[in-house]
PDB file of N, CA and C in Angstrom:
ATOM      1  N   UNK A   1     -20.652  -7.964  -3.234  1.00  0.00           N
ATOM      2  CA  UNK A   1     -20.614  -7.590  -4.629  1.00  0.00           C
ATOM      3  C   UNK A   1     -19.284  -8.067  -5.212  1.00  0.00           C
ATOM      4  N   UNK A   2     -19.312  -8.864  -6.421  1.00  0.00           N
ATOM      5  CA  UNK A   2     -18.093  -9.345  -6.837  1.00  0.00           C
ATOM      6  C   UNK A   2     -18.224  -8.328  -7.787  1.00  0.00           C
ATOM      7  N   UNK A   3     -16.499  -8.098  -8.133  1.00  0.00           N
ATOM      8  CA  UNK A   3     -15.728  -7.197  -8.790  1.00  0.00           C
ATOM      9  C   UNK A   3     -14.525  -7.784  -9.912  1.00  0.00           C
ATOM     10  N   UNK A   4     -14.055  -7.465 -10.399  1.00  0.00           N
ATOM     11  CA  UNK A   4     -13.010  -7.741 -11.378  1.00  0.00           C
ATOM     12  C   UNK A   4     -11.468  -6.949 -11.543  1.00  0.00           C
ATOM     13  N   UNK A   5     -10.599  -6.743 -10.917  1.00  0.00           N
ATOM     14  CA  UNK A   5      -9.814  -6.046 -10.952  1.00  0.00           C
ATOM     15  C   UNK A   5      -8.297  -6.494 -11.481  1.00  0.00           C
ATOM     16  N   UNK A   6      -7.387  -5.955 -11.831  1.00  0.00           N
ATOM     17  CA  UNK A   6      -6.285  -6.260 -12.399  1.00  0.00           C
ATOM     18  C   UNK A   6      -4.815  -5.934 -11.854  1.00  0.00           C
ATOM     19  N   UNK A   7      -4.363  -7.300 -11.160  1.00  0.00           N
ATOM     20  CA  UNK A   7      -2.815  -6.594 -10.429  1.00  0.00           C
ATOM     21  C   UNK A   7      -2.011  -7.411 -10.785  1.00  0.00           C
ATOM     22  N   UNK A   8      -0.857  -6.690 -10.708  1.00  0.00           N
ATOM     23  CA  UNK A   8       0.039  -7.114 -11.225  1.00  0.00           C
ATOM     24  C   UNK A   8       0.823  -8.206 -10.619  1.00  0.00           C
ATOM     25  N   UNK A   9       1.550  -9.306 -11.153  1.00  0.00           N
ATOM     26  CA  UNK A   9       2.197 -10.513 -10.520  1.00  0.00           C
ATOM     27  C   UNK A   9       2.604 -10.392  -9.680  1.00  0.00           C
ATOM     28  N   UNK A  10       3.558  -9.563  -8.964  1.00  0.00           N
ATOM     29  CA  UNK A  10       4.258  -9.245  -8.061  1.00  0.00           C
ATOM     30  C   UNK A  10       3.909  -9.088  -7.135  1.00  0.00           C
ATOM     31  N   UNK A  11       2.693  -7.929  -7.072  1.00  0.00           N
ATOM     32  CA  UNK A  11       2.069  -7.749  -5.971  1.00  0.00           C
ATOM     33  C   UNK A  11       1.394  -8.491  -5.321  1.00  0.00           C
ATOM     34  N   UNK A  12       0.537  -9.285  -6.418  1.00  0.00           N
ATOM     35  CA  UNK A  12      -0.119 -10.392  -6.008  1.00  0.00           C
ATOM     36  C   UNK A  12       0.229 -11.381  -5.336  1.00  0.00           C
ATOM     37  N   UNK A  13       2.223 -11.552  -6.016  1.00  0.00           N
ATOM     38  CA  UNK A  13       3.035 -12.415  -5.156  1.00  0.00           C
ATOM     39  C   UNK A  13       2.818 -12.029  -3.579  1.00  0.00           C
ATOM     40  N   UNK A  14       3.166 -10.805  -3.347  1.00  0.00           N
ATOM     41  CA  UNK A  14       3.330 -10.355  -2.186  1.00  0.00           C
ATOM     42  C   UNK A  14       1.927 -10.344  -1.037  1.00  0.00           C
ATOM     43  N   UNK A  15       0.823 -10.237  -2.004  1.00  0.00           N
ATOM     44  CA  UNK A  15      -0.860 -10.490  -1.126  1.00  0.00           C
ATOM     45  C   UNK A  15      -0.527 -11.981  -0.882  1.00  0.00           C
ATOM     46  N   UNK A  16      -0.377 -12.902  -1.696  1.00  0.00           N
ATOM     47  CA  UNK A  16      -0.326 -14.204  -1.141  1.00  0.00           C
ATOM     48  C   UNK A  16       0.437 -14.530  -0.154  1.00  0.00           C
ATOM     49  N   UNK A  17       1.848 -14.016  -0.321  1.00  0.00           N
ATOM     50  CA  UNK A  17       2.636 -14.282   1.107  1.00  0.00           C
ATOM     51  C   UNK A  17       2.245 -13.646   2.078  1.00  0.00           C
ATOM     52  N   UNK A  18       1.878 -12.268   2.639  1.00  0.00           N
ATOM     53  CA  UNK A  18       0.776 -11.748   3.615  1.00  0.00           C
ATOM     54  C   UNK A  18      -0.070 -12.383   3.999  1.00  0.00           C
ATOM     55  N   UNK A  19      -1.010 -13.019   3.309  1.00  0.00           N
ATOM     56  CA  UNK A  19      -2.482 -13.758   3.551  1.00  0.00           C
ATOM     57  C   UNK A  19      -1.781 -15.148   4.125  1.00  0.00           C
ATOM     58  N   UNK A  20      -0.773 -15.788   3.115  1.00  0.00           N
ATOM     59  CA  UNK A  20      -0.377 -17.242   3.947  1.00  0.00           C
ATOM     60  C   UNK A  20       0.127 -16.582   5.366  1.00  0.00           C
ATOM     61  N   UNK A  21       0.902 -15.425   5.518  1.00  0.00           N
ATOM     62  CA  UNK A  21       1.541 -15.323   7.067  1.00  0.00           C
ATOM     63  C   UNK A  21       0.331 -15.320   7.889  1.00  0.00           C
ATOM     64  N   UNK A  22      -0.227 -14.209   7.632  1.00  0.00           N
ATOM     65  CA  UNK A  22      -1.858 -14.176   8.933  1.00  0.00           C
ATOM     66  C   UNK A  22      -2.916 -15.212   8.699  1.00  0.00           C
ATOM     67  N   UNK A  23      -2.520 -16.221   7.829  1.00  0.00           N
ATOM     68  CA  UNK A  23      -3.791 -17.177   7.884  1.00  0.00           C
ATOM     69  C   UNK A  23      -5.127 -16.506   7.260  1.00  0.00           C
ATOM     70  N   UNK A  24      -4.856 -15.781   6.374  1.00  0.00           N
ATOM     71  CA  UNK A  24      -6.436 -15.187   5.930  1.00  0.00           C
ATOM     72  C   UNK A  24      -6.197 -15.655   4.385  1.00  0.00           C
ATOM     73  N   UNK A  25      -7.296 -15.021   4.103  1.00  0.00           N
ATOM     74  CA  UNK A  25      -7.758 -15.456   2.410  1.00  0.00           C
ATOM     75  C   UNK A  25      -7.082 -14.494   1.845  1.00  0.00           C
ATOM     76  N   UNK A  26      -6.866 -14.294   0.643  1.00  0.00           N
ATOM     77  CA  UNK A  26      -6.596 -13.227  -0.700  1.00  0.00           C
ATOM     78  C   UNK A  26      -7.418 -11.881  -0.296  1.00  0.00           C
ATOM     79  N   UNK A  27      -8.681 -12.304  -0.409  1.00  0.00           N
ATOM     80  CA  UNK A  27      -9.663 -11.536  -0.305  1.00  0.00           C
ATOM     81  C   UNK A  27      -9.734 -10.860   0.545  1.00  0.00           C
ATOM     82  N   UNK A  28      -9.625 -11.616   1.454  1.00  0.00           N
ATOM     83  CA  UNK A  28      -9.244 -10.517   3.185  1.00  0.00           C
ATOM     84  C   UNK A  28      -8.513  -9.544   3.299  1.00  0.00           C
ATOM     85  N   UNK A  29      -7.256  -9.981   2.522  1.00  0.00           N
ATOM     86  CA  UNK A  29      -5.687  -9.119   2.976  1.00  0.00           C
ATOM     87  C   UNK A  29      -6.195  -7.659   1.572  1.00  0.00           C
ATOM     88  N   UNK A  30      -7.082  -7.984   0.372  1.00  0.00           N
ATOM     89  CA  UNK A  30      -7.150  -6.987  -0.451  1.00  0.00           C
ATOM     90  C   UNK A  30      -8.057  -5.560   0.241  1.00  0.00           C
ATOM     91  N   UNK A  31      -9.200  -6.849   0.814  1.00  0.00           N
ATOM     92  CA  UNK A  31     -10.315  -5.812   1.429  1.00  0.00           C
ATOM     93  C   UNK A  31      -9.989  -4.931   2.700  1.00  0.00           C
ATOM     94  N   UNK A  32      -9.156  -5.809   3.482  1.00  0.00           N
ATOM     95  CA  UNK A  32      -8.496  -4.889   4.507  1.00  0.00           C
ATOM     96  C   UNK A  32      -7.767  -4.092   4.151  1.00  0.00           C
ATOM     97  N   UNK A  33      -6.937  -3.660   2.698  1.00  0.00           N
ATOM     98  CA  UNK A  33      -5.644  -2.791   2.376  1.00  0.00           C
ATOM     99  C   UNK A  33      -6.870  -1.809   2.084  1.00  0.00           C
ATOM    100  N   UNK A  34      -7.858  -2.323   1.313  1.00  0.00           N
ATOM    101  CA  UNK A  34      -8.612  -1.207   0.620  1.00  0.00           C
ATOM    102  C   UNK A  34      -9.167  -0.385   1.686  1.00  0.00           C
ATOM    103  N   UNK A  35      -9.968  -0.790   2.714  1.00  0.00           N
ATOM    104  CA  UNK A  35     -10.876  -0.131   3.880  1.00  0.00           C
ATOM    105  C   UNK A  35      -9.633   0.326   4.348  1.00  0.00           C
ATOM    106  N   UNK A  36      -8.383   0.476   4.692  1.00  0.00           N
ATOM    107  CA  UNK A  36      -7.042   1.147   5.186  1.00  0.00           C
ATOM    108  C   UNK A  36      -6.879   2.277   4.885  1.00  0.00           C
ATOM    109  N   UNK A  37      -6.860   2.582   3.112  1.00  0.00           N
ATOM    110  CA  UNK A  37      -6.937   3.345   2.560  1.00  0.00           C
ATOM    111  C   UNK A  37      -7.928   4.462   2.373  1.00  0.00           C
ATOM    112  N   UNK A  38      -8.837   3.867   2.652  1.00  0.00           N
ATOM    113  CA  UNK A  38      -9.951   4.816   2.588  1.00  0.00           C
ATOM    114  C   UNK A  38     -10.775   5.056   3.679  1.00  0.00           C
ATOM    115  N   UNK A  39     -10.035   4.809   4.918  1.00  0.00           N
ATOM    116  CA  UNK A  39     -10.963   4.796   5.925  1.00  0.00           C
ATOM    117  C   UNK A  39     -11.635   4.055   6.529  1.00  0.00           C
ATOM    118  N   UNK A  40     -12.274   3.611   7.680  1.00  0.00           N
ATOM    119  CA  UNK A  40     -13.162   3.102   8.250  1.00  0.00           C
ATOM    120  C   UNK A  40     -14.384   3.490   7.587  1.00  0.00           C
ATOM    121  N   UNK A  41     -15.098   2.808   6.861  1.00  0.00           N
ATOM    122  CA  UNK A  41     -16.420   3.140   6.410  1.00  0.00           C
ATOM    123  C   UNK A  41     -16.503   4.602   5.177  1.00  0.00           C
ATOM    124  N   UNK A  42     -15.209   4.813   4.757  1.00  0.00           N
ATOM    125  CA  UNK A  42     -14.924   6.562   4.651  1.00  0.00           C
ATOM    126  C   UNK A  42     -15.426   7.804   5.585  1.00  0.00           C
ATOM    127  N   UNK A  43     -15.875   6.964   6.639  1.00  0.00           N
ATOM    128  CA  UNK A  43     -16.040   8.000   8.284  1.00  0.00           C
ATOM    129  C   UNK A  43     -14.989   9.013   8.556  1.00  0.00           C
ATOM    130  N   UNK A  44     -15.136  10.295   8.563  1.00  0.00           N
ATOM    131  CA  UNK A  44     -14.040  10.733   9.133  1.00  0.00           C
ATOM    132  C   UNK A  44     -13.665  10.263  11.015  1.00  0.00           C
ATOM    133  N   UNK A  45     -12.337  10.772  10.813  1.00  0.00           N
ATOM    134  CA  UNK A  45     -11.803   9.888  12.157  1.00  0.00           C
ATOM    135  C   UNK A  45     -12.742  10.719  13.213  1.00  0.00           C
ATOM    136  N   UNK A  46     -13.356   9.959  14.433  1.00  0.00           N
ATOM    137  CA  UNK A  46     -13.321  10.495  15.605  1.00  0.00           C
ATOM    138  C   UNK A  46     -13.497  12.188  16.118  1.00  0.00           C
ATOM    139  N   UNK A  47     -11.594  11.719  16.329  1.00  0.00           N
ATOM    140  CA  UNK A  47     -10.748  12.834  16.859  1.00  0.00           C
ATOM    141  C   UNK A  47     -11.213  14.544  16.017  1.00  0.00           C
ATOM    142  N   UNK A  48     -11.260  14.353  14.574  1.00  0.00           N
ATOM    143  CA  UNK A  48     -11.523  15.188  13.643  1.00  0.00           C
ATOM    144  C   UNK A  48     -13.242  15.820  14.259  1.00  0.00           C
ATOM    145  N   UNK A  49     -13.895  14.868  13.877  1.00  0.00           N
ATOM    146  CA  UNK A  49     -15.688  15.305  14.530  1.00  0.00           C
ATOM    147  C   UNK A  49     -15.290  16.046  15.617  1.00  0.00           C
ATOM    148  N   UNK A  50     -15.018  15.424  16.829  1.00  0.00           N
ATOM    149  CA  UNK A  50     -15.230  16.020  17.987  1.00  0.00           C
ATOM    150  C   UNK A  50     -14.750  17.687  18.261  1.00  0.00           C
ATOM    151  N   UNK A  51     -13.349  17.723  17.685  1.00  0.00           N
ATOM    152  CA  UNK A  51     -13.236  18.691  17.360  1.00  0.00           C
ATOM    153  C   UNK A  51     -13.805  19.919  16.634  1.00  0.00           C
ATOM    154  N   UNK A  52     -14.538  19.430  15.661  1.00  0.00           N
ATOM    155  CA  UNK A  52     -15.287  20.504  14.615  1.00  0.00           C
ATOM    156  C   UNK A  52     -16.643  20.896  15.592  1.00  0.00           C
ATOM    157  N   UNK A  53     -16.730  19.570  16.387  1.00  0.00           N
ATOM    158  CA  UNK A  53     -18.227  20.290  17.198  1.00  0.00           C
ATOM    159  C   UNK A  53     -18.350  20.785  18.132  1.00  0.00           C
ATOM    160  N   UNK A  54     -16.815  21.699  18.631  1.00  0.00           N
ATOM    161  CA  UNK A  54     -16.026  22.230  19.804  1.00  0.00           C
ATOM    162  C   UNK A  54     -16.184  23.745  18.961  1.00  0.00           C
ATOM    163  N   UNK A  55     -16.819  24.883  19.631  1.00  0.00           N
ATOM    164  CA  UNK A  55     -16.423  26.320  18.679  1.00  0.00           C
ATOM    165  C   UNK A  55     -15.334  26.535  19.437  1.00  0.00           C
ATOM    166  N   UNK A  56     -14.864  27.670  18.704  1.00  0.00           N
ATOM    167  CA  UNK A  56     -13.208  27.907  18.263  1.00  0.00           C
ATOM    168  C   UNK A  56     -13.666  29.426  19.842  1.00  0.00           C
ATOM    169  N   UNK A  57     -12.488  29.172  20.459  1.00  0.00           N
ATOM    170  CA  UNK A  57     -12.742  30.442  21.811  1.00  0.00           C
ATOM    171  C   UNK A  57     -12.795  31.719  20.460  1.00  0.00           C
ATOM    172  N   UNK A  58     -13.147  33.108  20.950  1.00  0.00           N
ATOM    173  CA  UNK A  58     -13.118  34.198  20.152  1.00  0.00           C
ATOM    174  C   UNK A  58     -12.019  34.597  19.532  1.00  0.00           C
ATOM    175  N   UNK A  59     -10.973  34.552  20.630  1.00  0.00           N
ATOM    176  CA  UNK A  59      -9.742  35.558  20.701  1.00  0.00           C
ATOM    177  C   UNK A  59      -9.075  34.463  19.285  1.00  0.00           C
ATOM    178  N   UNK A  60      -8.875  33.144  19.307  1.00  0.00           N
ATOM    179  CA  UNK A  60      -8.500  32.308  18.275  1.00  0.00           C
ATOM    180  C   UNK A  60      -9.256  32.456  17.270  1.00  0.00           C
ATOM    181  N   UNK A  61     -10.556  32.560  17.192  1.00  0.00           N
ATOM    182  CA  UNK A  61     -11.444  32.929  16.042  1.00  0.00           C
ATOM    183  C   UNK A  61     -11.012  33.977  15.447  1.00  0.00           C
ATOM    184  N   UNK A  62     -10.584  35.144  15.935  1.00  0.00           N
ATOM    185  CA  UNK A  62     -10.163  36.994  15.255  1.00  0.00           C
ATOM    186  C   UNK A  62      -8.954  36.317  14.902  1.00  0.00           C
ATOM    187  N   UNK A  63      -8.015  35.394  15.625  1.00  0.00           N
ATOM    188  CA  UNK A  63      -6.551  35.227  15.162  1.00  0.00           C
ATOM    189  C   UNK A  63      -6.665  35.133  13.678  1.00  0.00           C
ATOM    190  N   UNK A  64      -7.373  34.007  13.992  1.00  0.00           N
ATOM    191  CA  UNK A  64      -7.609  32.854  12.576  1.00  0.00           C
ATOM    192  C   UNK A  64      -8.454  34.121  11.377  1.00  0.00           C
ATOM    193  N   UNK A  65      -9.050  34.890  11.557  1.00  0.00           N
ATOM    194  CA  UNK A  65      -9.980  35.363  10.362  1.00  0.00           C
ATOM    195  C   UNK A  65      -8.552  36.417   9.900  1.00  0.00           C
ATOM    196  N   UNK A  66      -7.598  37.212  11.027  1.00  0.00           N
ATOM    197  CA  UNK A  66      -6.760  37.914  10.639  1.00  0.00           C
ATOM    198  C   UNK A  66      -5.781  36.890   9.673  1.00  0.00           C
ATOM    199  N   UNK A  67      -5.142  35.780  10.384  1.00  0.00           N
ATOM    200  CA  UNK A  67      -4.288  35.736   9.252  1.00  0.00           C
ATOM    201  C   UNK A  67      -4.740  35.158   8.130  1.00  0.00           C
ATOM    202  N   UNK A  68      -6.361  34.897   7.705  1.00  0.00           N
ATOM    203  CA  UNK A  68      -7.115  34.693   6.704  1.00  0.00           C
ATOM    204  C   UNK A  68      -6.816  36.086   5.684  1.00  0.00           C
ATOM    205  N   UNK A  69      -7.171  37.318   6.264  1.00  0.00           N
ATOM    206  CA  UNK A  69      -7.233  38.320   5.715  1.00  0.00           C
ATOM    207  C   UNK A  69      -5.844  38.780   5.301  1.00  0.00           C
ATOM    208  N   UNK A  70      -4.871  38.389   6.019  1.00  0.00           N
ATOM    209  CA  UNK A  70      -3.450  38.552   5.660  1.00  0.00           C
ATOM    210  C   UNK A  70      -3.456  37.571   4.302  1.00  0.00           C
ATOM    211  N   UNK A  71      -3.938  36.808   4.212  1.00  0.00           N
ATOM    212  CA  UNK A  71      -3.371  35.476   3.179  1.00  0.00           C
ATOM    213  C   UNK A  71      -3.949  35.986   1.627  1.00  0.00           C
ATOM    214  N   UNK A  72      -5.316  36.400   2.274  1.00  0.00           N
ATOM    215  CA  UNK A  72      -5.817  36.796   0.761  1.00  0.00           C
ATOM    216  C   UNK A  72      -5.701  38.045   0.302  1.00  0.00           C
ATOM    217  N   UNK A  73      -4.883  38.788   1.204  1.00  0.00           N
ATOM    218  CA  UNK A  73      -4.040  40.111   0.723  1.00  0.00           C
ATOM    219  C   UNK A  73      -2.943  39.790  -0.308  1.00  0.00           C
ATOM    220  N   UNK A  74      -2.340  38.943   0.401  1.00  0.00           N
ATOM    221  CA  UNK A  74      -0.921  38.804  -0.608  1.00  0.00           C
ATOM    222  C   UNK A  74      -0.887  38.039  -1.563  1.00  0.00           C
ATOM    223  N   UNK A  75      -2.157  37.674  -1.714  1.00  0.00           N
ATOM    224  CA  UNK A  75      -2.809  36.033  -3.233  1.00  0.00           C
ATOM    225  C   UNK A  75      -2.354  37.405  -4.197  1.00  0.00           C
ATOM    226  N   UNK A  76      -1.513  36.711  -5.257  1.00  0.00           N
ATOM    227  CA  UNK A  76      -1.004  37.630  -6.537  1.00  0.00           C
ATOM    228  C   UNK A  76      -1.786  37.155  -7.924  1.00  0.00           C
ATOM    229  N   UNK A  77      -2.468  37.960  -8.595  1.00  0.00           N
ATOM    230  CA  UNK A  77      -2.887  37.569  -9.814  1.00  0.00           C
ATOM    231  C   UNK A  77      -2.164  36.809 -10.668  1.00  0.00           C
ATOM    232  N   UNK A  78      -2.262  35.756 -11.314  1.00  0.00           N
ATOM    233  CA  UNK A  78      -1.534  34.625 -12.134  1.00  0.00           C
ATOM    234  C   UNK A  78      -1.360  35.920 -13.146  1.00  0.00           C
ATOM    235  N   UNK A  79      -2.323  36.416 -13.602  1.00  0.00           N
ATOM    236  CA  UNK A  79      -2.123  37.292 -15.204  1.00  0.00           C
ATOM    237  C   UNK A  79      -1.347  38.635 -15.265  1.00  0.00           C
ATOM    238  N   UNK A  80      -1.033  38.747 -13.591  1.00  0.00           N
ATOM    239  CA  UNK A  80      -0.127  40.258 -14.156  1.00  0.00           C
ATOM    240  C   UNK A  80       1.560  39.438 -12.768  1.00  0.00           C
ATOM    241  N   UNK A  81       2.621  39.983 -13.012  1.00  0.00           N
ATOM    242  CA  UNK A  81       3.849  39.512 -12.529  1.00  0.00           C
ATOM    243  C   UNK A  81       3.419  39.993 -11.291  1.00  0.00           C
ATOM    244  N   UNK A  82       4.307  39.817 -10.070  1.00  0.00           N
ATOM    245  CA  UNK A  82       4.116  40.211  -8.930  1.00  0.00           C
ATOM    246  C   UNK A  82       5.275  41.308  -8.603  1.00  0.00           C
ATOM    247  N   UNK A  83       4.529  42.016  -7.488  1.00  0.00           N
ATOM    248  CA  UNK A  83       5.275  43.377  -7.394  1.00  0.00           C
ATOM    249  C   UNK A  83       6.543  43.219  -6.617  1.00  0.00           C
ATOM    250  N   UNK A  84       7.451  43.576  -7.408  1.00  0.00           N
ATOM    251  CA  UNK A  84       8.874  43.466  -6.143  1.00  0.00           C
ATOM    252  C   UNK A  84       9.552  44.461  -5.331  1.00  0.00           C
TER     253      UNK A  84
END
């Protein structure tokens, strides 16, 4: 899919000298910064999945819900000052 985008001289200076060092095109060095930025595919990483599809032992589960319950104890209403 061709696109149309707008950068500035400089930078552009700087994609061209990149692309002449590694021997690639313009196009290459843009599309590789972009997929950098945003991810592999916008896949989350790996490491992240594997983890989420690991349950949490119990005793860390009660940790975690306590200092949940600690956190939204001390959330202070924006509309009234907080108590000192």
């Amino acid at each position: 899919m061709t696109t149309t985008i707008h950068i500035p001289s400089d930078l552009l200076k700087r994609v061209d000298q990149r692309a002449k060092a590694l021997g690639a095109s313009r196009n290459r060095i843009i599309r590789d910064a972009i997929e950098a930025s945003l991810g592999a595919n916008g896949a989350w990483p790996a490491e992240l999945v594997s983890m989420l599809t690991v349950p949490l032992d119990p005793r860390i589960a009660d940790e975690l819900e306590s200092s949940l319950e600690t956190v939204r104890s001390r959330r202070r209403d924006r509309r009234r000052a907080p108590k000192l």
